[in-house]
Protein backbone atom coordinates (compact mmCIF):
# COMPACT_ATOMS: atom_id res chain seq x y z
CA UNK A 1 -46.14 -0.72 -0.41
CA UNK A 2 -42.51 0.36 -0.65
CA UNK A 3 -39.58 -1.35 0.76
CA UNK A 4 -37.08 0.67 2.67
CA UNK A 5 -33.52 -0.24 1.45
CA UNK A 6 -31.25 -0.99 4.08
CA UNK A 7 -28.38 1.20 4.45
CA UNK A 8 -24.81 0.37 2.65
CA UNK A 9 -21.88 1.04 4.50
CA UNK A 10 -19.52 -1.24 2.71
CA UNK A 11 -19.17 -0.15 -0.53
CA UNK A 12 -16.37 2.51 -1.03
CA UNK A 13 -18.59 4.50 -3.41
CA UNK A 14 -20.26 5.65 -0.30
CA UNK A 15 -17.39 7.28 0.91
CA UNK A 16 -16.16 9.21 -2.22
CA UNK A 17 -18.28 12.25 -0.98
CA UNK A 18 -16.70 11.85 2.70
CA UNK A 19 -17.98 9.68 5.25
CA UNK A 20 -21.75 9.02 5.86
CA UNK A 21 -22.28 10.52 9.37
CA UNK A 22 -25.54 10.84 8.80
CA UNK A 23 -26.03 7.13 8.53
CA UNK A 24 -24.34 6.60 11.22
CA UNK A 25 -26.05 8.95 13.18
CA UNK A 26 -29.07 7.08 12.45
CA UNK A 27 -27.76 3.60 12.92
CA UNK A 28 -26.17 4.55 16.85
CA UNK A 29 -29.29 5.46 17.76
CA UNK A 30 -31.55 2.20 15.48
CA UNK A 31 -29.16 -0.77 14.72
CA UNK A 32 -25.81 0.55 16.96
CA UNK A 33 -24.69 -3.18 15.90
CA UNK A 34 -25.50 -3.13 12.71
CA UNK A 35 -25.71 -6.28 9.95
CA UNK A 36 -23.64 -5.35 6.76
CA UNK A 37 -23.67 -7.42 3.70
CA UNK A 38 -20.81 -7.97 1.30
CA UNK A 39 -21.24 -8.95 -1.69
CA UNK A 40 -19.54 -12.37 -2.59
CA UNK A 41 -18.19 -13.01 0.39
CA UNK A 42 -19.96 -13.34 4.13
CA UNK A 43 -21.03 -9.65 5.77
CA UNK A 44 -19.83 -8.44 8.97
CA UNK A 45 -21.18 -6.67 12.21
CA UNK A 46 -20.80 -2.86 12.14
CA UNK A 47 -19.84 -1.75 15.80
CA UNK A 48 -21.13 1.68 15.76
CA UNK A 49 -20.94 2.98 19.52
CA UNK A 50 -18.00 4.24 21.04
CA UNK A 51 -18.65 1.79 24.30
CA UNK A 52 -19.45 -0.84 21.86
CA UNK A 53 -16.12 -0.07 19.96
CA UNK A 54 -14.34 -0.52 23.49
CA UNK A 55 -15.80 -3.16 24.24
CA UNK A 56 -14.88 -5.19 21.15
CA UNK A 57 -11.25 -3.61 21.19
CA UNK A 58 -10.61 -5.13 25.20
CA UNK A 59 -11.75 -8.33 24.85
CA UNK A 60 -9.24 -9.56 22.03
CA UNK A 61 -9.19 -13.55 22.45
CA UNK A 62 -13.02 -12.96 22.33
CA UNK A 63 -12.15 -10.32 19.18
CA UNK A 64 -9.40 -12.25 17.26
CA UNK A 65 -7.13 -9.80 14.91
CA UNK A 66 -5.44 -12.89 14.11
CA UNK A 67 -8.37 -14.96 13.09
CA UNK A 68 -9.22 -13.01 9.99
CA UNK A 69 -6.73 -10.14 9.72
CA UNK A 70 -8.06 -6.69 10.37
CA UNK A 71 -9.54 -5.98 7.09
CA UNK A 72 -12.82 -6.41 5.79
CA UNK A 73 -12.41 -8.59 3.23
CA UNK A 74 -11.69 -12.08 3.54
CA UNK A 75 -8.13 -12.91 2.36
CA UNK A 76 -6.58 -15.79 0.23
CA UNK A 77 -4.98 -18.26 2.95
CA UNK A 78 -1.73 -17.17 2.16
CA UNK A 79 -1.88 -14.37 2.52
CA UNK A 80 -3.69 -14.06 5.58
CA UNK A 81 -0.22 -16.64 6.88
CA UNK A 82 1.49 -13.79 5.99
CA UNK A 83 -1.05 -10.74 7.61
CA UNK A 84 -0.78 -12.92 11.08
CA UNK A 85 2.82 -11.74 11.58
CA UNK A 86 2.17 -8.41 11.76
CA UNK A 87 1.99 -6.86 15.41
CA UNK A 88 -1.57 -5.53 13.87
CA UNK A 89 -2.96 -9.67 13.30
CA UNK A 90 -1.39 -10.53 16.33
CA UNK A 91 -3.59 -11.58 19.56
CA UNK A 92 -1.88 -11.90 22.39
CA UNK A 93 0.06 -13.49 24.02
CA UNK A 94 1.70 -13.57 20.85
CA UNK A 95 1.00 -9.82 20.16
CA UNK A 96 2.94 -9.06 23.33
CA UNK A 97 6.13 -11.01 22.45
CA UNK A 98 6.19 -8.84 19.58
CA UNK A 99 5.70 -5.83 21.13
CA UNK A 100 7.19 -6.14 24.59
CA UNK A 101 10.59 -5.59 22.91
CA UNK A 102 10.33 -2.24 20.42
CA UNK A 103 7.51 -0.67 22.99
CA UNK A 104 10.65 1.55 24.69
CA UNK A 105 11.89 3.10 21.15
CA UNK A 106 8.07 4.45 21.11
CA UNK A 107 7.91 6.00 24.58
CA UNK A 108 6.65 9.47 24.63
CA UNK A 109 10.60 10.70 26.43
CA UNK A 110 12.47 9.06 23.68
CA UNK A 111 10.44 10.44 20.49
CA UNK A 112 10.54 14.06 22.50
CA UNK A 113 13.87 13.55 21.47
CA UNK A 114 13.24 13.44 17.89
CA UNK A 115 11.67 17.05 18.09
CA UNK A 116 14.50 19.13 16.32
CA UNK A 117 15.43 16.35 13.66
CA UNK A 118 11.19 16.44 12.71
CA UNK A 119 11.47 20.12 12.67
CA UNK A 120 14.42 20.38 9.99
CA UNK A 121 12.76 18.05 7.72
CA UNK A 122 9.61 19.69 8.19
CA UNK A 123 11.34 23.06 7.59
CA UNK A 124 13.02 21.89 4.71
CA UNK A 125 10.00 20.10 3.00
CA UNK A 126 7.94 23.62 3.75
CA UNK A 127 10.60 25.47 2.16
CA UNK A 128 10.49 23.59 -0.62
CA UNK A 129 6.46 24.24 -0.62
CA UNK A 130 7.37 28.08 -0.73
CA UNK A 131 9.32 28.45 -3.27
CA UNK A 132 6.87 26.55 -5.87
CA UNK A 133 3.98 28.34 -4.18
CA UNK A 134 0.81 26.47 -5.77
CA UNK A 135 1.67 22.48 -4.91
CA UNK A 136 -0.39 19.34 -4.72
CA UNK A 137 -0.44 19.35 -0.71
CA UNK A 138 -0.96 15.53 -0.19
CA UNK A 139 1.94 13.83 -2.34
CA UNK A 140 4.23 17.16 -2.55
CA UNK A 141 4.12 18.02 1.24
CA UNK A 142 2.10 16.01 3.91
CA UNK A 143 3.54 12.49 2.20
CA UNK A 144 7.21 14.05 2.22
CA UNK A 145 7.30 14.47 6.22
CA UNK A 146 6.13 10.85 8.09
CA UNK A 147 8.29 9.19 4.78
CA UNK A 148 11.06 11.49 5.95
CA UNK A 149 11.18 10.77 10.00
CA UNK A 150 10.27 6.64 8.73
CA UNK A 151 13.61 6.90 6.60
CA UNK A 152 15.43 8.48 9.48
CA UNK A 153 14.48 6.19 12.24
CA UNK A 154 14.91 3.16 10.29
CA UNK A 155 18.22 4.45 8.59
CA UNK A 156 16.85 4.02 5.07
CA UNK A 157 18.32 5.37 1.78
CA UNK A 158 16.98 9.03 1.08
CA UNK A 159 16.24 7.75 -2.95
CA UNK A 160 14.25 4.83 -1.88
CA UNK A 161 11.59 6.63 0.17
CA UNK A 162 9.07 8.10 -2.72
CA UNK A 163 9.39 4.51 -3.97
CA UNK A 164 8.21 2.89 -0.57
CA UNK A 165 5.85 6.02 -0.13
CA UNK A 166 4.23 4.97 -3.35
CA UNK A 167 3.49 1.04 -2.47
CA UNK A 168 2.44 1.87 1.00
CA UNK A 169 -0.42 4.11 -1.01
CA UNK A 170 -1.63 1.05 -2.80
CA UNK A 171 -1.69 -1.51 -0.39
CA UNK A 172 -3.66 0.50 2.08
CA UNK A 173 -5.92 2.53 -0.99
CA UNK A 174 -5.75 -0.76 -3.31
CA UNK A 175 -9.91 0.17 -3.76
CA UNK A 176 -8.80 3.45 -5.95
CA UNK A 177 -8.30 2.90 -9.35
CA UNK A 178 -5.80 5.60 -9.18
CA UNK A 179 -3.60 3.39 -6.68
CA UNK A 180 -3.57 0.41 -8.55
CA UNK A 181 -0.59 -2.02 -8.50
CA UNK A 182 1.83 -2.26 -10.97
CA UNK A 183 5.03 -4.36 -10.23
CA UNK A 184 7.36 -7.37 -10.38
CA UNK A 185 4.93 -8.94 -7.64
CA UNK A 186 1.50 -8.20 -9.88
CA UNK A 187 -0.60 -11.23 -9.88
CA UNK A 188 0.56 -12.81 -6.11
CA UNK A 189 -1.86 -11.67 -3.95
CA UNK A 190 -1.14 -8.42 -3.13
CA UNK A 191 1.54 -6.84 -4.50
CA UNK A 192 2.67 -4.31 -3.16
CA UNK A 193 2.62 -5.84 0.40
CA UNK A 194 5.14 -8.52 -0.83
CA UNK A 195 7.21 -6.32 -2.95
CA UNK A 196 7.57 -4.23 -0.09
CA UNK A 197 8.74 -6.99 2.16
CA UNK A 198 11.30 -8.11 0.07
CA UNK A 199 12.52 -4.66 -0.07
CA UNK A 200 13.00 -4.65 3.72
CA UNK A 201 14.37 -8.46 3.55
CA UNK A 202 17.13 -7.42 1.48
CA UNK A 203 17.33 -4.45 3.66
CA UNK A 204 17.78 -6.36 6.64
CA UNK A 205 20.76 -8.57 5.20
CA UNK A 206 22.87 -5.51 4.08
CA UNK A 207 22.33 -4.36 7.39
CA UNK A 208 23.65 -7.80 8.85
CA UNK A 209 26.54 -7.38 6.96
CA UNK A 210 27.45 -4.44 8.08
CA UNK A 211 30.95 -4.47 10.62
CA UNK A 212 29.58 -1.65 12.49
CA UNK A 213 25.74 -0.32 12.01
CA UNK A 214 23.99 2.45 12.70
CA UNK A 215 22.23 2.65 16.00
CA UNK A 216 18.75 3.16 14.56
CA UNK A 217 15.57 0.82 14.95
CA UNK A 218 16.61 -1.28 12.11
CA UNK A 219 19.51 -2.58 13.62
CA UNK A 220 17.50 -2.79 17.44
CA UNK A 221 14.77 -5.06 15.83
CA UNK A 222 17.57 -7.38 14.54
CA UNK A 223 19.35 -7.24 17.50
CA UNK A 224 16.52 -8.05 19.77
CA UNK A 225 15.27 -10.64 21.48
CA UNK A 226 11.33 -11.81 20.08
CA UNK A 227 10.39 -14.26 22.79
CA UNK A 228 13.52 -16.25 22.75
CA UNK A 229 14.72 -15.87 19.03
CA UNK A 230 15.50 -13.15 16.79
CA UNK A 231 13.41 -11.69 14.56
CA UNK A 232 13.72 -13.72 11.22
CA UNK A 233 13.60 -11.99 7.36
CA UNK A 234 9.96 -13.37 6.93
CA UNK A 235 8.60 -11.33 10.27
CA UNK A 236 11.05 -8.28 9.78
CA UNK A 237 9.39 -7.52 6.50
CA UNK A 238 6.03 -8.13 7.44
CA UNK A 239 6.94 -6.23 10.84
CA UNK A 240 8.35 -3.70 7.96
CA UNK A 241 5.41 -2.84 5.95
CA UNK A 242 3.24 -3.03 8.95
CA UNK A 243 5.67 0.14 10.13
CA UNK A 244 5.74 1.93 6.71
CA UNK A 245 1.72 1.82 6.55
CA UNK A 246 0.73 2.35 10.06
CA UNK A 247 2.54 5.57 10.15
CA UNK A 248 3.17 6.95 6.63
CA UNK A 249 0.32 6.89 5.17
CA UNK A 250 -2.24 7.84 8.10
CA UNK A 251 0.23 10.57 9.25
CA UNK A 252 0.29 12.03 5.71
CA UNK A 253 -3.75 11.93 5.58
CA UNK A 254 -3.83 13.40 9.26
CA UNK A 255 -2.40 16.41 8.35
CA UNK A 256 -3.91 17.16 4.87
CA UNK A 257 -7.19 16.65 6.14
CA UNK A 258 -6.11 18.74 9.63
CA UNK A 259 -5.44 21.77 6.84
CA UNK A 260 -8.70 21.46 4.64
CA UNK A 261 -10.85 20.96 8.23
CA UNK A 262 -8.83 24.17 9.97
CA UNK A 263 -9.30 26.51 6.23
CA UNK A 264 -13.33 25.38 6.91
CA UNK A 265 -13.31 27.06 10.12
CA UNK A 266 -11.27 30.24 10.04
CA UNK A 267 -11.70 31.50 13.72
CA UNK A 268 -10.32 28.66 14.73
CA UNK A 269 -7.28 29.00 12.42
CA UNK A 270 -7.04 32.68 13.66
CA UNK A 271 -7.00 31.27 16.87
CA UNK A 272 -4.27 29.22 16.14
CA UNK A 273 -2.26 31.92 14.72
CA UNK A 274 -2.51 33.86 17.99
CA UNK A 275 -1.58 31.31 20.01
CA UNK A 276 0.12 28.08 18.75
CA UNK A 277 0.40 26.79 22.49
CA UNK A 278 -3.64 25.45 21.49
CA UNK A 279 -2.14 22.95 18.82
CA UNK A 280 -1.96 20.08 20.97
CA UNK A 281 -5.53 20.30 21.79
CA UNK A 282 -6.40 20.66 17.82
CA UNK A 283 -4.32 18.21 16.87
CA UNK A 284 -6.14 16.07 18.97
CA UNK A 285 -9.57 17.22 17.51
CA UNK A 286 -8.45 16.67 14.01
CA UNK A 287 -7.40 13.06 14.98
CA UNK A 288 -11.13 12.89 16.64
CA UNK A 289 -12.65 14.45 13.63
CA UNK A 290 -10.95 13.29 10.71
CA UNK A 291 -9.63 10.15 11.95
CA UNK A 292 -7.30 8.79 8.58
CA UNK A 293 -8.85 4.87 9.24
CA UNK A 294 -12.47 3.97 8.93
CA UNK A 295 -12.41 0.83 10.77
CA UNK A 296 -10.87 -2.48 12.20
CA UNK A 297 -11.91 -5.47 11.80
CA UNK A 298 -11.78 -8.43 14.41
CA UNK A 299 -13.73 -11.96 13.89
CA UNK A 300 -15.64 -13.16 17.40
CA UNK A 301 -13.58 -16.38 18.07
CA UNK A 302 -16.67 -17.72 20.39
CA UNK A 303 -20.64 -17.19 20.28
CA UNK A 304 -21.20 -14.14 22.06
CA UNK A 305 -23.27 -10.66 22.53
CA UNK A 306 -22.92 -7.22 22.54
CA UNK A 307 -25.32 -4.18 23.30
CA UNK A 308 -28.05 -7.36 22.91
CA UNK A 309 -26.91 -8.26 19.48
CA UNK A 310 -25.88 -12.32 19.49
CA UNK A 311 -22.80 -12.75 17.72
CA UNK A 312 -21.49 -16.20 16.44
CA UNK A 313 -18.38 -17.89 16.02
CA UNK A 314 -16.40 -17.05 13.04
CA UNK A 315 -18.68 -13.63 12.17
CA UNK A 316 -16.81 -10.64 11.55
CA UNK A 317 -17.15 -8.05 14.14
CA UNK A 318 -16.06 -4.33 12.39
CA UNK A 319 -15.15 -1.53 14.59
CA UNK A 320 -15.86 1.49 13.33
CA UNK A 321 -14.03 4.52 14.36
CA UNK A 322 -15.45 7.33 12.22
CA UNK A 323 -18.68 6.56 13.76
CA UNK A 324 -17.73 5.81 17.87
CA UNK A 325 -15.65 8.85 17.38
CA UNK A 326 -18.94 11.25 16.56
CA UNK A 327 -21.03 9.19 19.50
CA UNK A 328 -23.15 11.97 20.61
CA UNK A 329 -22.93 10.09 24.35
CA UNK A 330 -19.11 10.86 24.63
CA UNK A 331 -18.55 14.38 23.26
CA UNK A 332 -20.95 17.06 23.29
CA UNK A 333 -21.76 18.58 19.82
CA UNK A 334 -19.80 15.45 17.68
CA UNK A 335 -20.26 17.07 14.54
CA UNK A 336 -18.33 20.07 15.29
CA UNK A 337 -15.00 20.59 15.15
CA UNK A 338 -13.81 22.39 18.37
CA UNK A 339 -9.93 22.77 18.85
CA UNK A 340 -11.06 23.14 22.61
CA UNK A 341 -12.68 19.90 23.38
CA UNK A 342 -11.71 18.37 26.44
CA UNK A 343 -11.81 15.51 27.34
CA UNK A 344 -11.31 14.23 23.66
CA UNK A 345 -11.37 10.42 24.26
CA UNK A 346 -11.01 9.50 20.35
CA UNK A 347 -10.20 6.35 19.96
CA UNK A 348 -8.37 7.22 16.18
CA UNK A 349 -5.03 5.52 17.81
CA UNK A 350 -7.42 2.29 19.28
CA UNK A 351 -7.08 1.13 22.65
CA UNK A 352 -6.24 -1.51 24.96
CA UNK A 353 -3.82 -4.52 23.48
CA UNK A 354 -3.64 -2.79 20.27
CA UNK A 355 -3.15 0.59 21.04
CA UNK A 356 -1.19 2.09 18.29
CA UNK A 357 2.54 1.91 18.63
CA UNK A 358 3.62 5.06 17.12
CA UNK A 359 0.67 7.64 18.76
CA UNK A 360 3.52 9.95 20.17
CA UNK A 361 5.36 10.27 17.18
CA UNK A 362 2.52 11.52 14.88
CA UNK A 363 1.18 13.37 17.20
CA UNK A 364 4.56 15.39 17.16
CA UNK A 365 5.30 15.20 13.81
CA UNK A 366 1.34 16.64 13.55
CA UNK A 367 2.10 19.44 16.04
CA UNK A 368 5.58 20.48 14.87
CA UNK A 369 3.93 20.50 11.07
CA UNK A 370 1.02 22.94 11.95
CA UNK A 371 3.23 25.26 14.16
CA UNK A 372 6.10 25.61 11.05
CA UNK A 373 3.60 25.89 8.80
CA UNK A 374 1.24 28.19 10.32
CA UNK A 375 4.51 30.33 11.19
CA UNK A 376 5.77 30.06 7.69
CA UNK A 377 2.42 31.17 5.42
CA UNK A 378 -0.19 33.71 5.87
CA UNK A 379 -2.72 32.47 3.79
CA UNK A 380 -3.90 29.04 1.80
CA UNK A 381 -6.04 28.85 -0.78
CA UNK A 382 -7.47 25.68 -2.57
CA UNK A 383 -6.24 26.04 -6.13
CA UNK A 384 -9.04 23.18 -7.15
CA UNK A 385 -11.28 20.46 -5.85
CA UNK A 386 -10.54 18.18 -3.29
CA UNK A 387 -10.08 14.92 -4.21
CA UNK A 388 -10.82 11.96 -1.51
CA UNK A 389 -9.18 8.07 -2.03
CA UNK A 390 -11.98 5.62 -2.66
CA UNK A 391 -12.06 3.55 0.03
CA UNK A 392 -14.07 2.28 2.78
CA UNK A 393 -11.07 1.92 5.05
CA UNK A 394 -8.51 5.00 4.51
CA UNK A 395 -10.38 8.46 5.24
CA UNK A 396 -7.77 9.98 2.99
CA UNK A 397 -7.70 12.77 0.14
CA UNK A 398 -5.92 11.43 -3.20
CA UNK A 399 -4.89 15.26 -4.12
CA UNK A 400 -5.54 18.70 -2.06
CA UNK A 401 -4.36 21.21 -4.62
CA UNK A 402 -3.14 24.41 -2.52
CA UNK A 403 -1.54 28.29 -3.13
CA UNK A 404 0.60 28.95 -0.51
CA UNK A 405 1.34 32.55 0.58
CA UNK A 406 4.59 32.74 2.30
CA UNK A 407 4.82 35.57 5.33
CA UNK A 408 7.19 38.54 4.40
């Protein structure tokens, strides 16, 4: 008799390769809420369905962020203090407070605005990219341009953004040797989090100082009101790295994985080529396809069921967005890539209460990339392997080594 061993989608090994869609392929149609075990520590649910994913993601007092923070792992009590002040921990109606306030910097009208600035830097960091030819395309151009526009809306010193770049890579890729922290905060929980939050404490008080400061959204969050208070140092530098990982580092995996995906089907790159007016539509597909987050994780704050799975109290309840977004009930053909899918209902940016914050501004800086880069080359050509973070929660490449051949 043999014994069928159940399938692992926890460990990051299993995701060196790329994610296992054929596991979870097998699991939407088996076990589409799916028991997980972690070792050392209590396993989660594994929401697998895109309706199921939905369902979790609009129900969030049944769903807590805050309860256990949105990562797998449970964290040390501190720390998870500290996790709860992010807008990303945050259940409402606290989560609104929070929001309520910054929501109008992110409006679609006001980050149209942006659309030249992006474009310079973008031109500039491309530029760059030309002139050495063969480059490392993750760290030496995708990282340069969402570190860039972060700098520039929060008015940040040009020489400190590789630095900031850097620890946003190892708190969100901490399960990659190769991202390990090393720093004055080594040793208190994580690192790199706090490190970075004192950065942006220290930050915050120059800018307090200042007689007259720049009107960027630095000096909006400290000037606004957070539910009857300003925001104090502790919050602005949680509020800070929250900022510097939710849109650095997935914006920077968005579009190195949007170049390896568009090289494996060249028709479709042709067809870009011919007509960049059909980037907004692949941008969208390589959000769908190669969304740069695994999962979220929420923790059920009541006994409760879903798709006829009970769920109790205090279980962790993981939505998985790599997997909803392939749900062969949703789009037709999930395992293609098709830069003319429509509708595209991904849910890479979430939805409902936590819909992410900053969705129009990657998905111009992802636009304005491909079309100055398409315009600017004629030809890439991998210049060695591929090289994907090991991690169960970033869908990221560590290095994407690249010849560029500038157009004439």
């Amino acid at each position: 008799m043999t014994t069928v061993q159940a399938p692992d989608i926890y460990s990051p090994d299993a995701y060196v390769e790329g994610p296992p869609h054929e596991v979870f392929t097998e699991l939407r149609h088996t076990d589409p809420v799916h028991w997980q075990e972690v070792p050392g520590e209590p396993g989660y649910w594994a929401v697998l369905r895109h309706a199921d994913v939905v369902e979790v993601a609009k129900h969030p007092l049944i769903y807590s962020a805050q309860s256990g923070g949105v990562i797998i792992e449970n964290m040390p009590p501190a720390q998870l203090e500290n996790a709860k002040l992010m807008l990303l921990s945050m259940d409402p109606p606290r989560h609104t407070h929070y929001r309520r306030p910054v929501a109008p910097r992110f409006r679609s009208k006001v980050i149209a605005q942006m659309e030249g600035r992006i474009r310079a830097m973008v031109a500039e960091i491309l530029d760059e990219a030309a002139e050495a030819r063969t480059v490392e395309f993750v760290q030496e151009v995708t990282a340069k341009v969402p570190a860039r526009v972060f700098g520039e809306i929060m008015g940040l010193p040009d020489d400190d953004l590789g630095h900031i770049h850097r620890l946003a890579e190892q708190l969100t890729s901490s399960q990659d040797p190769e991202f390990a922290y090393e720093g004055p905060a080594e040793g208190e929980g994580n690192g790199a989090s706090l490190e970075m939050a004192m950065y942006a404490i220290n930050f915050a008080n120059e800018r307090r100082a200042m007689d007259d400061p720049p009107d960027d959204l630095t000096t909006f969050i400290l000037n606004s009101d957070f539910h009857g208070a300003p925001m104090d140092d502790i919050s602005f530098g949680t509020f800070f790295v929250q900022m510097v990982t939710a849109g650095n580092d997935t914006t920077k995996t968005m579009l190195s994985a949007g170049l390896l995906t568009l090289l494996e089907h060249p028709d479709q790159l042709a067809e870009l080529r011919a007509d960049p007016s059909r980037l907004p539509g692949a941008v969208e597909e390589v959000l769908r396809y190669d969304n740069p987050l695994h999962y979220f994780r929420r923790t059920a704050t009541e006994d409760t069921e879903l798709s006829g799975t009970r769920i109790e109290a205090g279980q962790k309840v993981v939505m998985v967005y790599t997997s909803a977004n392939r749900d062969e009930t949703v789009f037709d053909r999930p395992q293609d890539f098709d830069i003319h899918r429509n509708p595209n209902p991904h849910l890479t940016f979430g939805i409902a209460e936590h819909f992410c914050l900053g969705a129009h501004l990657a998905r111009l800086e992802a636009r304005v990339f491909f079309e100055e880069l398409l315009a600017r080359f004629s030809a890439f050509e991998p210049a060695g392997p591929a090289v994907r973070v090991r991690s169960n929660l970033n869908n990221a490449y560590r290095a994407v080594p690249m010849t560029l051949t500038p157009r004439h």
